[in-house]
N, C-alpha and C. Protein backbone atom coordinates (compact mmCIF):
# COMPACT_ATOMS: atom_id res chain seq x y z
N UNK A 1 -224.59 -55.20 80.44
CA UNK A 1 -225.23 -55.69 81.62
C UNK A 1 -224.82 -54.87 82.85
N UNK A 2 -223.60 -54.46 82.85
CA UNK A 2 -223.27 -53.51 84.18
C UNK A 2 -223.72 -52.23 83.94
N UNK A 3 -224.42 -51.82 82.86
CA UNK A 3 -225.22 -50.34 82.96
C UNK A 3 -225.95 -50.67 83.00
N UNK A 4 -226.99 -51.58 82.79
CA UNK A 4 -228.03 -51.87 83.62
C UNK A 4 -228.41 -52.20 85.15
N UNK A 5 -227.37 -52.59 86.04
CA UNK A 5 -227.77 -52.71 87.40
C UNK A 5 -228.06 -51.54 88.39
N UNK A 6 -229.12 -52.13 88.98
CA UNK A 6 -229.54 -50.49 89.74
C UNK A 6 -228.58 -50.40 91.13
N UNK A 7 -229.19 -49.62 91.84
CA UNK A 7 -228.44 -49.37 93.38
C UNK A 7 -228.64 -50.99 93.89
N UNK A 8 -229.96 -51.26 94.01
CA UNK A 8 -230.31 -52.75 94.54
C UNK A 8 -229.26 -53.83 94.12
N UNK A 9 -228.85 -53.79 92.67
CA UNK A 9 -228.22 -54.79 92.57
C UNK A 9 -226.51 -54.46 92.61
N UNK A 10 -226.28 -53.07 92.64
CA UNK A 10 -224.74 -52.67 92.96
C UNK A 10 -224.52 -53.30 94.49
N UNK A 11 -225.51 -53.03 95.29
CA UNK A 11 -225.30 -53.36 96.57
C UNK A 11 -225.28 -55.00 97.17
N UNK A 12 -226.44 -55.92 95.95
CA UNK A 12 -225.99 -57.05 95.85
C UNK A 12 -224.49 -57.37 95.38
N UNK A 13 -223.99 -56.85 94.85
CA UNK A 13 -222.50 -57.16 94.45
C UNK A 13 -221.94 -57.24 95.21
N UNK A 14 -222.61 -56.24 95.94
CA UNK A 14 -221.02 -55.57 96.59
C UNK A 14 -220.93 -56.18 97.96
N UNK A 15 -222.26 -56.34 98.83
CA UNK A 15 -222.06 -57.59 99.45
C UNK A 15 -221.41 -59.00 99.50
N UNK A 16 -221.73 -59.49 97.63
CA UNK A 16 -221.48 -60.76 97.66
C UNK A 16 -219.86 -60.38 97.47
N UNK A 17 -219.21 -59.59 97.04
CA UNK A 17 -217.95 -59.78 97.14
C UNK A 17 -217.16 -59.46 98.13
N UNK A 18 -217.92 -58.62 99.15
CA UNK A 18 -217.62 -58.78 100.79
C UNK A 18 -217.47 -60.13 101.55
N UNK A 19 -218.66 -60.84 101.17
CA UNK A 19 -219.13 -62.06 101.13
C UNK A 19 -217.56 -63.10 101.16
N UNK A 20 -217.27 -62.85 99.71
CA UNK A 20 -216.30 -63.34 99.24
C UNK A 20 -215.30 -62.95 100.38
N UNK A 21 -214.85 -62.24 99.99
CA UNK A 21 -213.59 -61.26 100.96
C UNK A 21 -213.52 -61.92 102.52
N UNK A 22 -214.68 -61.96 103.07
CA UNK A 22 -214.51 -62.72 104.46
C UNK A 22 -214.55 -64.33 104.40
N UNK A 23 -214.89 -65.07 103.56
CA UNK A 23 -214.75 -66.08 103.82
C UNK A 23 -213.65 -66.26 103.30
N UNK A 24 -212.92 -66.38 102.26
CA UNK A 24 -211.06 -66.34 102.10
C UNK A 24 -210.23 -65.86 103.51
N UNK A 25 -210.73 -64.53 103.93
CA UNK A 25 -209.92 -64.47 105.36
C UNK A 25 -209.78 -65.66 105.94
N UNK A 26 -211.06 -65.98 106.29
CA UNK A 26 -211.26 -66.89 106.97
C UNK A 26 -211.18 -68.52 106.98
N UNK A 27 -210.84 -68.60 105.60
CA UNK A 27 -210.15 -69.90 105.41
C UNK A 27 -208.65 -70.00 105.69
N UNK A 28 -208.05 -68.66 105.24
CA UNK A 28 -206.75 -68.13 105.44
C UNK A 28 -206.58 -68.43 106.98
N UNK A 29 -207.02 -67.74 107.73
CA UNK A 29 -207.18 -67.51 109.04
C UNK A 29 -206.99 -69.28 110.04
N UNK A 30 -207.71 -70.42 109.21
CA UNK A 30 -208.22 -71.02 109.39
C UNK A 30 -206.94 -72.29 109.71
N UNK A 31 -206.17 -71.75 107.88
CA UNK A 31 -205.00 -72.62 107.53
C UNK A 31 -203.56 -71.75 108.20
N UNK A 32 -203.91 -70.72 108.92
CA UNK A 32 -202.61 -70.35 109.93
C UNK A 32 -202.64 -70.97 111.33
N UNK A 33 -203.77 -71.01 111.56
CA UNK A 33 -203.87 -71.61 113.31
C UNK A 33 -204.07 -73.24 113.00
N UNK A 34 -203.92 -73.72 112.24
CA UNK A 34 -203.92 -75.33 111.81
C UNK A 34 -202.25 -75.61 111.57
N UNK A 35 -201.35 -74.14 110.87
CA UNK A 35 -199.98 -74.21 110.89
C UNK A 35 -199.81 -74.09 112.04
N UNK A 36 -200.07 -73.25 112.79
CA UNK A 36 -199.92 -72.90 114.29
C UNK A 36 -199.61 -73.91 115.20
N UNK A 37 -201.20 -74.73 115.17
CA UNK A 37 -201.28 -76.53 115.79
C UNK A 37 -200.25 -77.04 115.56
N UNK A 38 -199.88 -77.29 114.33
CA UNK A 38 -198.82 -78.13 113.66
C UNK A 38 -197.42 -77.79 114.16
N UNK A 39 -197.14 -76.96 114.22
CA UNK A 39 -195.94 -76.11 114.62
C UNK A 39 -195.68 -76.73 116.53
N UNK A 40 -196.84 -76.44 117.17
CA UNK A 40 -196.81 -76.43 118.50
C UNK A 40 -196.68 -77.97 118.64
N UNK A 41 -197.64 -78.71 117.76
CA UNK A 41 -197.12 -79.86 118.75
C UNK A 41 -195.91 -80.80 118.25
N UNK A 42 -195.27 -80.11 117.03
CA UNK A 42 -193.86 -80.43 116.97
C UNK A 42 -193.13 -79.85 117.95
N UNK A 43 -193.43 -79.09 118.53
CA UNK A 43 -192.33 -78.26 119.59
C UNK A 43 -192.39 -79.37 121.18
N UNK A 44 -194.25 -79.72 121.20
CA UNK A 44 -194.11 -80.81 122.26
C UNK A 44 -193.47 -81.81 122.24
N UNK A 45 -193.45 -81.99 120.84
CA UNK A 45 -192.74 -83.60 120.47
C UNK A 45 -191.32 -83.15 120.73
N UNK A 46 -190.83 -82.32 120.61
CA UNK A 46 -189.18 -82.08 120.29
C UNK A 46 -188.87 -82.15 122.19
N UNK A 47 -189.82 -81.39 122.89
CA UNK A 47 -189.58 -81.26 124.28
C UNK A 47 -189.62 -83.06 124.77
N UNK A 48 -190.24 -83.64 124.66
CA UNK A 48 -191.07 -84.78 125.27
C UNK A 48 -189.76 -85.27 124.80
N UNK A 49 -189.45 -85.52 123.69
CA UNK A 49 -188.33 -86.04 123.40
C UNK A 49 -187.05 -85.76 124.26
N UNK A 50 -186.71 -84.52 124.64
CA UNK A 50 -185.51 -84.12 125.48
C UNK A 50 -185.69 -84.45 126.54
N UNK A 51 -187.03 -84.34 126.98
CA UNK A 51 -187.08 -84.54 128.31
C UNK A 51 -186.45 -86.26 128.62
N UNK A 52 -186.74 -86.97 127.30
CA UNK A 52 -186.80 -88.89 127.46
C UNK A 52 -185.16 -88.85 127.19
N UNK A 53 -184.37 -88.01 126.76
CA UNK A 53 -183.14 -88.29 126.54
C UNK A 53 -182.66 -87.71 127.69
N UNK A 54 -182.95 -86.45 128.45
CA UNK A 54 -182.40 -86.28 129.83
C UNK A 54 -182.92 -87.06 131.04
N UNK A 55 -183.90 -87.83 131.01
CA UNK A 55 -184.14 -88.70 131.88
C UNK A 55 -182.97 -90.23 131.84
N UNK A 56 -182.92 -90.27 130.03
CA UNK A 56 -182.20 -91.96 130.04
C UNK A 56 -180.63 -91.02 130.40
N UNK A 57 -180.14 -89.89 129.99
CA UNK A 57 -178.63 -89.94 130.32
C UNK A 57 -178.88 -89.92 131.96
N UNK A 58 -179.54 -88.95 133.35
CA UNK A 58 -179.55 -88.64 133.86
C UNK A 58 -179.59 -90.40 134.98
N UNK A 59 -180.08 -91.41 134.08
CA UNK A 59 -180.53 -93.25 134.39
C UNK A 59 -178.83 -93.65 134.17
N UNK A 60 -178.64 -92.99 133.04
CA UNK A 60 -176.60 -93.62 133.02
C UNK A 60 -175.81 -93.19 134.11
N UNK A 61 -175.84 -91.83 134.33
CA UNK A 61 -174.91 -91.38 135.07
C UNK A 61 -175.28 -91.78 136.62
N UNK A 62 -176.59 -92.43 137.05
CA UNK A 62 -176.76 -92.99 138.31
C UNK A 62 -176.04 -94.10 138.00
N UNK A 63 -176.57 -94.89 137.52
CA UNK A 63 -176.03 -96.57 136.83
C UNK A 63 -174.20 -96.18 136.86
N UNK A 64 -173.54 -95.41 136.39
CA UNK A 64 -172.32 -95.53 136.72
C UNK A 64 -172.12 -94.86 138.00
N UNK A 65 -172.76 -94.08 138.24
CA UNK A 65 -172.12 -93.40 140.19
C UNK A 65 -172.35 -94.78 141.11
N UNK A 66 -173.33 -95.63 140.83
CA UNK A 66 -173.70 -96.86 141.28
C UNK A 66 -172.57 -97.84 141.74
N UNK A 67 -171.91 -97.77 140.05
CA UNK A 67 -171.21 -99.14 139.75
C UNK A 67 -169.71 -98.80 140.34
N UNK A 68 -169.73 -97.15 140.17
CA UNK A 68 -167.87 -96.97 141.11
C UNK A 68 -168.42 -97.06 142.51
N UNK A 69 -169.36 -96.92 142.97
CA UNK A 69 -169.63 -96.98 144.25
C UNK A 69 -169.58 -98.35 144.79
N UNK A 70 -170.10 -99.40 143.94
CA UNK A 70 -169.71 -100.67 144.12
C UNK A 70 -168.28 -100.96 144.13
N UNK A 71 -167.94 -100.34 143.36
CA UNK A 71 -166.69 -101.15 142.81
C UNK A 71 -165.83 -100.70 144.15
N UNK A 72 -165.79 -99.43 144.68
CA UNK A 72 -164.72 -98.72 145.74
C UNK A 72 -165.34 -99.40 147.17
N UNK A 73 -166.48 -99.67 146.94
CA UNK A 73 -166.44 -100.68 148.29
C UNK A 73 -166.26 -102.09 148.20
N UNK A 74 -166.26 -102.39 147.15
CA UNK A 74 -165.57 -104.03 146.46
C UNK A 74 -164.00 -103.71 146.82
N UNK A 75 -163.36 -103.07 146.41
CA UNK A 75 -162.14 -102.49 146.74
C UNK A 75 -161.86 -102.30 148.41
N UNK A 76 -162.38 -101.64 149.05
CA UNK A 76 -161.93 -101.05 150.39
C UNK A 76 -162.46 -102.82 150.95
N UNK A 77 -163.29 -103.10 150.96
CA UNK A 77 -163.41 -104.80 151.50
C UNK A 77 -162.18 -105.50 151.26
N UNK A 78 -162.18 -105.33 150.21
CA UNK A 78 -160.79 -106.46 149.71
C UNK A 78 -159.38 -105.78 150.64
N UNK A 79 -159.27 -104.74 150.39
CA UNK A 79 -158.47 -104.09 151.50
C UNK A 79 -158.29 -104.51 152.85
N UNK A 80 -159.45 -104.26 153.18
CA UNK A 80 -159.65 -104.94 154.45
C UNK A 80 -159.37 -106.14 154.84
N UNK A 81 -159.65 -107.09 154.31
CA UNK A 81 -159.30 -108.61 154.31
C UNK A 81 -157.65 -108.49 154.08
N UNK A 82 -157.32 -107.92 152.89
CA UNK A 82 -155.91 -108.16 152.59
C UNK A 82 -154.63 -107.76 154.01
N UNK A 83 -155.37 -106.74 154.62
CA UNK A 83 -154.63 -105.67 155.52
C UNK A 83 -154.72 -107.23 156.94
N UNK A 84 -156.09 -107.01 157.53
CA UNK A 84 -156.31 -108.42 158.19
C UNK A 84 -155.47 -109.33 158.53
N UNK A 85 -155.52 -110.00 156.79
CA UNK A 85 -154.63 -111.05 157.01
C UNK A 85 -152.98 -111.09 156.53
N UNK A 86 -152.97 -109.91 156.43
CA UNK A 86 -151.58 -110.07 156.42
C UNK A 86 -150.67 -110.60 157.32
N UNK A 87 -149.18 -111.14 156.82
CA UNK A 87 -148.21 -111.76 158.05
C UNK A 87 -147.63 -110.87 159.17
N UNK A 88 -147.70 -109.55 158.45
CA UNK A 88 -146.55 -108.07 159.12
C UNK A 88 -146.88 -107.33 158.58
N UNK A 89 -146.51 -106.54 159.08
CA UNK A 89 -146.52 -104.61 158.75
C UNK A 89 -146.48 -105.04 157.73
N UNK A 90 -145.11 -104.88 156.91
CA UNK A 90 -144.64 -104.43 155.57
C UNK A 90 -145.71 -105.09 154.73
N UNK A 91 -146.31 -106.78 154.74
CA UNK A 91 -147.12 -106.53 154.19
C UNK A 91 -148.37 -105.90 153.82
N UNK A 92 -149.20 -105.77 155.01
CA UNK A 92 -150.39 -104.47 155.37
C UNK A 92 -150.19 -103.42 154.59
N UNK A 93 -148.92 -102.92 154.84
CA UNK A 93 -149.16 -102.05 154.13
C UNK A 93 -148.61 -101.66 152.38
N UNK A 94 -148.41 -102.27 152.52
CA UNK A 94 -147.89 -103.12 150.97
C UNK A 94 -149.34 -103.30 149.94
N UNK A 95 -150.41 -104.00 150.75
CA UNK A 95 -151.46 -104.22 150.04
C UNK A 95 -152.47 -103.04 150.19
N UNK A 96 -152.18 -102.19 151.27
CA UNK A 96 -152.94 -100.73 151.77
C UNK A 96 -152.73 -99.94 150.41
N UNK A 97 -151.38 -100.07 150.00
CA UNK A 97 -150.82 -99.39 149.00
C UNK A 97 -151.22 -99.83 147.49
N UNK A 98 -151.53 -101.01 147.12
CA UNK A 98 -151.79 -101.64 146.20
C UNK A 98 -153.02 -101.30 146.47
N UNK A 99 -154.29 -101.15 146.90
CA UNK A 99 -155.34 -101.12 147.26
C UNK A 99 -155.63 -99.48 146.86
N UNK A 100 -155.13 -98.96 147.37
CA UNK A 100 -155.02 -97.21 147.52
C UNK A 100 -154.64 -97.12 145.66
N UNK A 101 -153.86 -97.53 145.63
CA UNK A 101 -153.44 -97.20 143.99
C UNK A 101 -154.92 -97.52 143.24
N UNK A 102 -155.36 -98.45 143.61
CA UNK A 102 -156.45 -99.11 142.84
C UNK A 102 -157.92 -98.73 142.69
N UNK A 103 -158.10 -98.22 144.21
CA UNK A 103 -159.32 -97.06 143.92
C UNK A 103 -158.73 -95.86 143.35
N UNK A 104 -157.33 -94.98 143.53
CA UNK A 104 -157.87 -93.88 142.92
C UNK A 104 -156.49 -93.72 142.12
N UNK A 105 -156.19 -94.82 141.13
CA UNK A 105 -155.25 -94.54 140.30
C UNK A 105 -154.98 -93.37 140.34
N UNK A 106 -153.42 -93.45 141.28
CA UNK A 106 -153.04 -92.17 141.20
C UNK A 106 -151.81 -92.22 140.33
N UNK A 107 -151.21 -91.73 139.85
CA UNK A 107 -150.14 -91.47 138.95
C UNK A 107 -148.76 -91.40 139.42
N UNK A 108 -148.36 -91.85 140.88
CA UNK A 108 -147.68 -92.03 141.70
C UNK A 108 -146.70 -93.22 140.71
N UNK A 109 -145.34 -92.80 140.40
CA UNK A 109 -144.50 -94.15 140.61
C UNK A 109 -145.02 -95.47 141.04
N UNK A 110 -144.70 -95.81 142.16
CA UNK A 110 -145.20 -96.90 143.38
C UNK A 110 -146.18 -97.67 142.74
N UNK A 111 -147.57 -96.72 141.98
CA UNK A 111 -149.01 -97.48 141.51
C UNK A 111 -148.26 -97.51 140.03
N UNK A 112 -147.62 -97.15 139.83
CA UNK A 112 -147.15 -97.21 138.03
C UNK A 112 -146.69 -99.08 138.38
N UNK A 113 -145.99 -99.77 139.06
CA UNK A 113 -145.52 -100.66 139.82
C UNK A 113 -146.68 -101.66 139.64
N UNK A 114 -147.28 -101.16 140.71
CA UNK A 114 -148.63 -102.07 141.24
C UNK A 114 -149.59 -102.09 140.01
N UNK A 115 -150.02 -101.25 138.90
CA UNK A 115 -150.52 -101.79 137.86
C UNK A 115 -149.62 -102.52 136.56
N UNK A 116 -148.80 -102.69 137.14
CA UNK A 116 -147.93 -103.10 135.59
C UNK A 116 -147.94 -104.59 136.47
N UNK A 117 -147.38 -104.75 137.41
CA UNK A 117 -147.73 -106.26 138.38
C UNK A 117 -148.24 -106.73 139.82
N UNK A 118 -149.65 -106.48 139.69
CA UNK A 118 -150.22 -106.55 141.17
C UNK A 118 -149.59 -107.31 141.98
N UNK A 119 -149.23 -108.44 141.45
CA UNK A 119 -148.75 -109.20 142.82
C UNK A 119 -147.49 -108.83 143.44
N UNK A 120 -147.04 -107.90 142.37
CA UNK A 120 -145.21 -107.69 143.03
C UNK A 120 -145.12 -106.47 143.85
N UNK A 121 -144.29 -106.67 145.26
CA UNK A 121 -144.32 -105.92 146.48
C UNK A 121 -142.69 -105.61 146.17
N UNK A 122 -142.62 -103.98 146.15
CA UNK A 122 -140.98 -103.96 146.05
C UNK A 122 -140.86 -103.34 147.39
């Protein structure tokens, strides 16, 4: 049968297996930019995602700058009152000192004191 085909039908062949040849590209072609898609919008998802985890840490670290900010003016108030009403110096500043230790735990002797027993004034 293949010594029988003329030019006419060599050239039908040879088309149809051109034929062939481009549409495989092109399914090929088809199933790389569909990997492509796939690929990219895992990469959005992975971003979208970081972005939601640097937004919630970026929500903590306000929420605690917040809460020492409360807390050191919960502190310096109480100070205040304590200093106020004190009887005398020595106490004023007795509780200035207890107070001072307490916002910024310092490692001072004196606050080693004042956290082991707030109420005791040596």
């Amino acid at each position: 049968m293949i010594r029988t085909l003329t030019a006419t039908g060599w050239l039908a062949v040879a088309c149809l297996a051109l034929a062939l040849i481009l549409l495989t590209m092109c399914v090929a072609d088809d199933r790389q930019k569909a990997a492509d898609r796939a690929r990219q919008a895992e990469a959005h998802k992975t971003l979208a995602e970081g972005r939601t985890a640097a937004a919630q840490d970026a929500s903590a670290i306000r929420d605690r700058a917040d809460a020492r900010d409360q807390s050191t003016a919960s502190i310096v108030t109480q100070a205040e009152k304590e200093i106020r009403h004190a009887p005398d110096r020595n106490a004023a500043a007795d509780a200035a000192r207890r107070r001072v230790c307490q916002l910024s735990d310092y490692r001072d002797p004196q606050c080693a004191v004042f956290r082991a027993d707030p109420g005791r004034v040596d």
